[in-house]
Protein backbone atom coordinates (compact mmCIF):
# COMPACT_ATOMS: atom_id res chain seq x y z
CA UNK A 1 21.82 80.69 -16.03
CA UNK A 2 19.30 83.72 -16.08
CA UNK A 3 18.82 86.51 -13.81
CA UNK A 4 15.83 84.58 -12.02
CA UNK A 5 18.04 81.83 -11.53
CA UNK A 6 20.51 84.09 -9.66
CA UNK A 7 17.78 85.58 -7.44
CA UNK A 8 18.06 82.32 -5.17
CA UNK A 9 21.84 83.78 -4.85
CA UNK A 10 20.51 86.77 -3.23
CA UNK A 11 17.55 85.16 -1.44
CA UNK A 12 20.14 83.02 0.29
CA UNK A 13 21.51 86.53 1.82
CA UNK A 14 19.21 88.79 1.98
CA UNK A 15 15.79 86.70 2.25
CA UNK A 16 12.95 85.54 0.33
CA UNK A 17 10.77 88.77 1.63
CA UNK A 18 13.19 91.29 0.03
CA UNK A 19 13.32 89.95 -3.55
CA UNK A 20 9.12 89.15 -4.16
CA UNK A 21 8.06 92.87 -5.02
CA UNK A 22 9.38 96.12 -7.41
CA UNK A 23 10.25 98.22 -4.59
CA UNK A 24 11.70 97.56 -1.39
CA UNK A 25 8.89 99.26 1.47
CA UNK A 26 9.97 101.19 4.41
CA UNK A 27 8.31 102.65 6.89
CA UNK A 28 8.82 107.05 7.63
CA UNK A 29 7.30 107.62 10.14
CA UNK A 30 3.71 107.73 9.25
CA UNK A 31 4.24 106.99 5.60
CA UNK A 32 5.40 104.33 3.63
CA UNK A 33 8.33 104.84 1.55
CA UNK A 34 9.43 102.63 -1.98
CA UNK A 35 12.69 102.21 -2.99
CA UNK A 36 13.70 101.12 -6.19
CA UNK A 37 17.52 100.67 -8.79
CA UNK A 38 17.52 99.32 -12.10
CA UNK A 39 21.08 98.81 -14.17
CA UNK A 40 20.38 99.79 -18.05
CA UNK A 41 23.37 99.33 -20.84
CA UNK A 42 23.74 100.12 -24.19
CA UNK A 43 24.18 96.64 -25.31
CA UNK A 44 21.52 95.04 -23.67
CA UNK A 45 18.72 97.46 -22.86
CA UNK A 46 18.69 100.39 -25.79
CA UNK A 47 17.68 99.46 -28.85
CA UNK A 48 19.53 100.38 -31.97
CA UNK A 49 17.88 103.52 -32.90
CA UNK A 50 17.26 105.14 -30.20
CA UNK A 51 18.57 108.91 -29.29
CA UNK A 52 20.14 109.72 -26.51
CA UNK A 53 17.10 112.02 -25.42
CA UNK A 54 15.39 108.51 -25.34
CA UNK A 55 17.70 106.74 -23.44
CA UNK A 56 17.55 109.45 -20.76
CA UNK A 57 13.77 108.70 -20.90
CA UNK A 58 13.72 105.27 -20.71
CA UNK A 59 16.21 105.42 -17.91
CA UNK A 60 13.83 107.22 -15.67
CA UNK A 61 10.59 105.24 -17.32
CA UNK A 62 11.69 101.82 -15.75
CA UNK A 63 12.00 103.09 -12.36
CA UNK A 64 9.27 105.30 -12.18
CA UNK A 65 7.06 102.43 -13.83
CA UNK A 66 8.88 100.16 -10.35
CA UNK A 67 7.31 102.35 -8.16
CA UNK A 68 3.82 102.69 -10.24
CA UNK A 69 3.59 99.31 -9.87
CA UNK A 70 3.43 99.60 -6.15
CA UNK A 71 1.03 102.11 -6.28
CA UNK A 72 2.61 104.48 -5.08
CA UNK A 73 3.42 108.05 -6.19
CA UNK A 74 6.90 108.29 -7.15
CA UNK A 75 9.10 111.84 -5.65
CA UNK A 76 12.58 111.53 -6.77
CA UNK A 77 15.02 110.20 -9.33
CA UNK A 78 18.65 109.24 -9.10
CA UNK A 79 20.85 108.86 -12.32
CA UNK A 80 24.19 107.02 -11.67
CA UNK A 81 25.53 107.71 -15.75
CA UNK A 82 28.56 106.29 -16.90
CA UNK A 83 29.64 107.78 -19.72
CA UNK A 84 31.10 106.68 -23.19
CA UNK A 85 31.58 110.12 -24.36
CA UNK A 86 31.14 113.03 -22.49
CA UNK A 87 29.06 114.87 -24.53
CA UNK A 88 26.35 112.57 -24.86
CA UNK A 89 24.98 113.71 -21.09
CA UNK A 90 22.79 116.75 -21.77
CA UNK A 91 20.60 115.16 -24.42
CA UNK A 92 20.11 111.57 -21.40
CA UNK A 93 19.16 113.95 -18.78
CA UNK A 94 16.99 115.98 -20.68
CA UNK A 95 15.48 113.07 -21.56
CA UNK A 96 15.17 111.81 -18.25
CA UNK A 97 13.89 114.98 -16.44
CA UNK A 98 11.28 115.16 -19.22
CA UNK A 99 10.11 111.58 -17.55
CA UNK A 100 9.66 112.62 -14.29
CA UNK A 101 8.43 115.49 -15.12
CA UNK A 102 5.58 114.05 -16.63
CA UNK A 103 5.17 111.69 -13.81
CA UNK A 104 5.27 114.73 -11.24
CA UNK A 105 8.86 113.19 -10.27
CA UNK A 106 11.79 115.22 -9.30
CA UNK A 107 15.34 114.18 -10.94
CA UNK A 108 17.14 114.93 -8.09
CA UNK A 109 20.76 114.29 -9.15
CA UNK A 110 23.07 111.39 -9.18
CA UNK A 111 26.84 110.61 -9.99
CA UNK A 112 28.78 110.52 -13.12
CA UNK A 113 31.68 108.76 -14.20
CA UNK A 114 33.49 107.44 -17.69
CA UNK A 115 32.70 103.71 -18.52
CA UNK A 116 33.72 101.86 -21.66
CA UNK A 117 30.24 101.18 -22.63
CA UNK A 118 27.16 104.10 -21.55
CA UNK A 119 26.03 102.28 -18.42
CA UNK A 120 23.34 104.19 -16.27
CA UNK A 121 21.62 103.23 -12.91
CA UNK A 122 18.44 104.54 -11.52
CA UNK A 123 17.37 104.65 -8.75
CA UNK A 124 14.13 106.12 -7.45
CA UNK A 125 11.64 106.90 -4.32
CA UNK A 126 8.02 106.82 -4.28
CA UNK A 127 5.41 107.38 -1.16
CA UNK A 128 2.33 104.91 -0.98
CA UNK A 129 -0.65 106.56 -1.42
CA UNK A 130 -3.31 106.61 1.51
CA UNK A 131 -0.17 104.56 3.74
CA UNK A 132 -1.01 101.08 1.56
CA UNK A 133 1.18 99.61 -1.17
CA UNK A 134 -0.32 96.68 -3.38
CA UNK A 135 2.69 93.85 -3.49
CA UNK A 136 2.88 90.66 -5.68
CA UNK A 137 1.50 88.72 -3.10
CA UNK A 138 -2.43 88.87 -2.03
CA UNK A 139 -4.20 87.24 -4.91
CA UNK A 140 -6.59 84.38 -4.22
CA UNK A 141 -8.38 81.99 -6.90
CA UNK A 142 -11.58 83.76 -8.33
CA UNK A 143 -9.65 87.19 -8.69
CA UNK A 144 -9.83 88.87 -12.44
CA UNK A 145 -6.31 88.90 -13.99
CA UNK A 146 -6.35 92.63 -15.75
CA UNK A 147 -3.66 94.70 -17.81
CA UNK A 148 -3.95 98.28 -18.17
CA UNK A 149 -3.32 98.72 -21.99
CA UNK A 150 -2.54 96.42 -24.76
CA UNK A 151 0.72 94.14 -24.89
CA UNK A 152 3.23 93.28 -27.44
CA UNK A 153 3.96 97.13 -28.65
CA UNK A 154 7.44 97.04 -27.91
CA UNK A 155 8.24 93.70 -29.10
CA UNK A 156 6.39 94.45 -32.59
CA UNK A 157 8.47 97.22 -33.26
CA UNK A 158 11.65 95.37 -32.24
CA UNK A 159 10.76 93.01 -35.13
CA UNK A 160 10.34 96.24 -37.54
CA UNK A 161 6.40 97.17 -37.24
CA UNK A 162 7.98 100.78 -37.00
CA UNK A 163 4.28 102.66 -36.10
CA UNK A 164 5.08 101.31 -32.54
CA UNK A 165 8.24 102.04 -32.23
CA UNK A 166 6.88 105.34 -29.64
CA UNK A 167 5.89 102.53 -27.78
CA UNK A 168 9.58 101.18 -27.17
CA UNK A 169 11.45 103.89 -27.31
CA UNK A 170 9.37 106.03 -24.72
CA UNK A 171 7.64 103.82 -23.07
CA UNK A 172 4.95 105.50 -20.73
CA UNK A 173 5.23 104.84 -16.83
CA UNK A 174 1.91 103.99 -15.52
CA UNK A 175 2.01 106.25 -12.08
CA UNK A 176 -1.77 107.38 -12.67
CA UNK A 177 -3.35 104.12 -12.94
CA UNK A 178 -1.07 102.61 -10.22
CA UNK A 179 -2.46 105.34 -7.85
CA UNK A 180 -6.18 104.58 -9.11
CA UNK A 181 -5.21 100.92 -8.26
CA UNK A 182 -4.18 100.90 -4.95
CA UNK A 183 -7.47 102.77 -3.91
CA UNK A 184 -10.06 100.22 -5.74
CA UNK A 185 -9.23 97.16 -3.90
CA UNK A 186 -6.84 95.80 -6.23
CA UNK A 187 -5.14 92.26 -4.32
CA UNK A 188 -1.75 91.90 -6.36
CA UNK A 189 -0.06 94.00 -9.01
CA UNK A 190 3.64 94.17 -10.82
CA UNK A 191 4.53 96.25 -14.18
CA UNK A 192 5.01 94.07 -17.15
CA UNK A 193 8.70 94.61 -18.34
CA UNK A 194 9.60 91.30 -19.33
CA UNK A 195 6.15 90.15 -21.20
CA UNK A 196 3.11 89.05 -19.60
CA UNK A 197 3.99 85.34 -18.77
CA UNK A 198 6.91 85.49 -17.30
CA UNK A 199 5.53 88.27 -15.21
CA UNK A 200 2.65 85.95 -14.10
CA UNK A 201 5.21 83.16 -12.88
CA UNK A 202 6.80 86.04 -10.83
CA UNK A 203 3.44 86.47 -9.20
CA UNK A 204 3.37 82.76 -8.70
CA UNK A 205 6.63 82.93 -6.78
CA UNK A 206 4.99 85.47 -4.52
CA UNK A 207 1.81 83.68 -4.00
CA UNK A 208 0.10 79.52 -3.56
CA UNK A 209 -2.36 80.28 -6.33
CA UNK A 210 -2.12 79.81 -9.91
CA UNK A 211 -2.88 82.42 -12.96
CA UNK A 212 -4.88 81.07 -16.10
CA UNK A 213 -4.92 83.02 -19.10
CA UNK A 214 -7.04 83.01 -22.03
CA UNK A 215 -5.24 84.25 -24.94
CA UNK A 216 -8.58 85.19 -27.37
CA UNK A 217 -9.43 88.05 -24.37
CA UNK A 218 -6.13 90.00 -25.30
CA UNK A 219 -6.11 92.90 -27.61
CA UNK A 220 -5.03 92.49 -30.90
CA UNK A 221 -2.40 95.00 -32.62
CA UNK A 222 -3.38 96.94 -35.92
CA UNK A 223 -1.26 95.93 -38.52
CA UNK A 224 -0.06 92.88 -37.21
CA UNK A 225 -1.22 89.28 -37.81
CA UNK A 226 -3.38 88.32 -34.77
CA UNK A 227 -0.77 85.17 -33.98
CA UNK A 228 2.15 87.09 -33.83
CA UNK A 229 0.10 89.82 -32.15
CA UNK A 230 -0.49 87.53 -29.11
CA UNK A 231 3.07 85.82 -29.18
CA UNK A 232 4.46 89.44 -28.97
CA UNK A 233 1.61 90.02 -26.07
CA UNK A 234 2.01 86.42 -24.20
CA UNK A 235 6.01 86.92 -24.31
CA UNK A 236 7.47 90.02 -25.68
CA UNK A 237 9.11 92.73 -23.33
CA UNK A 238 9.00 96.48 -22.95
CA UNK A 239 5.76 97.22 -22.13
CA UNK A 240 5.77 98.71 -18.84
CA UNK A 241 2.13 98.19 -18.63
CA UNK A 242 0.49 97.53 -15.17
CA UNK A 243 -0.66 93.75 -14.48
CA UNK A 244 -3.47 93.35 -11.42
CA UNK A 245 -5.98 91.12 -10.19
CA UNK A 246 -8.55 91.95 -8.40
CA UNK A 247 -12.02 90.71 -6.82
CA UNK A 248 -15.14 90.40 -10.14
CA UNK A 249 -17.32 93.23 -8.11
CA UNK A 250 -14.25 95.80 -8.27
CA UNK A 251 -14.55 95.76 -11.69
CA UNK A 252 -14.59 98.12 -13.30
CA UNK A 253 -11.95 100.39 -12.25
CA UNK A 254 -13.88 104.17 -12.24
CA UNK A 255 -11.40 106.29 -14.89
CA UNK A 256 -9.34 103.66 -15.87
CA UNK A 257 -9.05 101.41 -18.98
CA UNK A 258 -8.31 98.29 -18.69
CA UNK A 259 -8.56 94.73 -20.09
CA UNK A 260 -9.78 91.37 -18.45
CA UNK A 261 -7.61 89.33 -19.83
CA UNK A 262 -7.70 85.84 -17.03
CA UNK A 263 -8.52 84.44 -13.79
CA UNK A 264 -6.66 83.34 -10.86
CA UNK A 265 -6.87 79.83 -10.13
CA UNK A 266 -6.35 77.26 -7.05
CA UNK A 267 -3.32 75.85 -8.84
CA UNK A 268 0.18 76.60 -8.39
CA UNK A 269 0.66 76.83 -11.90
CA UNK A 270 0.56 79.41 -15.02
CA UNK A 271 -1.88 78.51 -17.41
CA UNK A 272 -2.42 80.10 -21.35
CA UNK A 273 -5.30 78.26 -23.21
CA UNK A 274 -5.34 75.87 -20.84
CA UNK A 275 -1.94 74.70 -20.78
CA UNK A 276 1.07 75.52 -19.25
CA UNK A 277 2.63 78.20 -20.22
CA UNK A 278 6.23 78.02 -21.52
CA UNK A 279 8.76 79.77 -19.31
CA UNK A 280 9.85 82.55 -21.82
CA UNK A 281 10.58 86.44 -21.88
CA UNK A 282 12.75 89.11 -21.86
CA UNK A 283 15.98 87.42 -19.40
CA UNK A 284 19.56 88.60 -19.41
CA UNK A 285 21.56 85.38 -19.25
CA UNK A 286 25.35 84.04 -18.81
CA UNK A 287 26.50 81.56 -20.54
């Protein structure tokens, strides 16, 4: 069983509605306000090698990147740390207020605790821009499928291409380009944390159209063979770049770089090369 598989759990509870989209959307007063908690641990979400200034980074990265994806402009951070050994806190919230820092973020405090294994929740708040989010849901067949940078960093220097290792350790939070987004008639958008295909059959869960890809159209790494180059892109995790579709005639994007990279289609299915895509990605799993 993977995490996806225990979303129906939730749905079940809470609703289909709550569980489609990064941030949960509220309304204050006349704003719109983005919620957003992800759980990190040492075993499962910090790669060997990193420093604990980059775990404080990450840490803040995947939220703020939550409520990038939204379009919105994130405002505060919450660290929930618990800690293996006390002394291991200055250099993770360094780390993390350097983050929001450069996303124009406030870490705003949190809660600390001792755990057996450094386990650290964050939680954050954005505002939407202009009063309008972009969600998961909207596409509609004809729409461009676009990225906002190349994919497969991360996952390259997992398998010890080391000149990308930046790239996984510090991954960059997209907030800029999610604010561009929201304002250039952009129809559906999510981050890509868990490689590009498995994000695309998220957005089929969110919508009755269908998301072809055509693998030649994405960027190829230097250094690294163009096969496993689009394997790491079509399936590796980490990237925290922005995925979007939008109408032909918004393209392009004024000030942004991005990459055109698919089309949406009028089946409910997700398509690489013309054939279905195999369900794979970055999942935590039980056994």
């Amino acid at each position: 069983m993977d995490e996806r598989a225990l979303k129906e759990i939730v749905r079940e509870i809470i609703g289909t509605e709550q569980t489609l989209d990064d941030c949960a959307v509220l309304s204050c007063n006349d704003r719109l306000l983005v919620a957003t908690t992800d759980m990190l641990h040492e075993t499962t979400d910090f790669p060997e090698g990193m420093t604990d200034w980059q775990i404080g980074w990450m840490s803040a990265a995947v939220t703020l990147s939550d409520i990038a994806a939204m379009g919105a402009r994130p405002a505060l951070v919450l660290l929930a740390v618990g800690l293996d050994r006390g002394e291991r806190i200055r250099e993770i919230l360094l780390g993390a207020k350097a983050c929001c820092d450069s996303c124009g973020a406030v870490l705003a405090g949190g809660d600390l605790d001792a755990h057996q294994e450094l386990t650290i929740v964050s939680s954050g708040i954005g505002f939407a821009v202009g009063g309008k989010v972009i969600r998961r849901r909207g596409a509609v067949p004809g729409d461009l499928i676009c990225i906002t940078g190349p994919l497969g960093r991360a996952q390259a220097a997992l398998d010890g291409y080391s000149c990308y290792e930046r790239y996984l350790f510090e991954p960059v939070p997209r907030v800029s380009e999610g604010e561009r987004l929201a304002s250039a008639g952009t129809s559906s958008m999510m981050d890509i944390s868990d490689g590009l295909v498995l994000s695309l059959y998220d957005l089929l869960d969110a919508n009755e159209c269908g998301y072809s890809i055509d693998s030649a159209l994405l960027p190829l790494l230097e250094k690294v063979p163009p096969e496993k180059s689009r394997e790491y892109a079509l399936f590796g995790g980490g990237d925290f770049e922005l995925l979007f579709t939008c109408p032909p005639e918004h393209l392009p994007v004024p000030d942004l770089d991005s990459y055109m990279v698919g089309r949406v289609i009028r089946d409910h299915t997700v398509l690489v090369d013309g054939k279905v895509a195999e369900y794979r990605g970055y999942l935590h799993r039980w056994t």
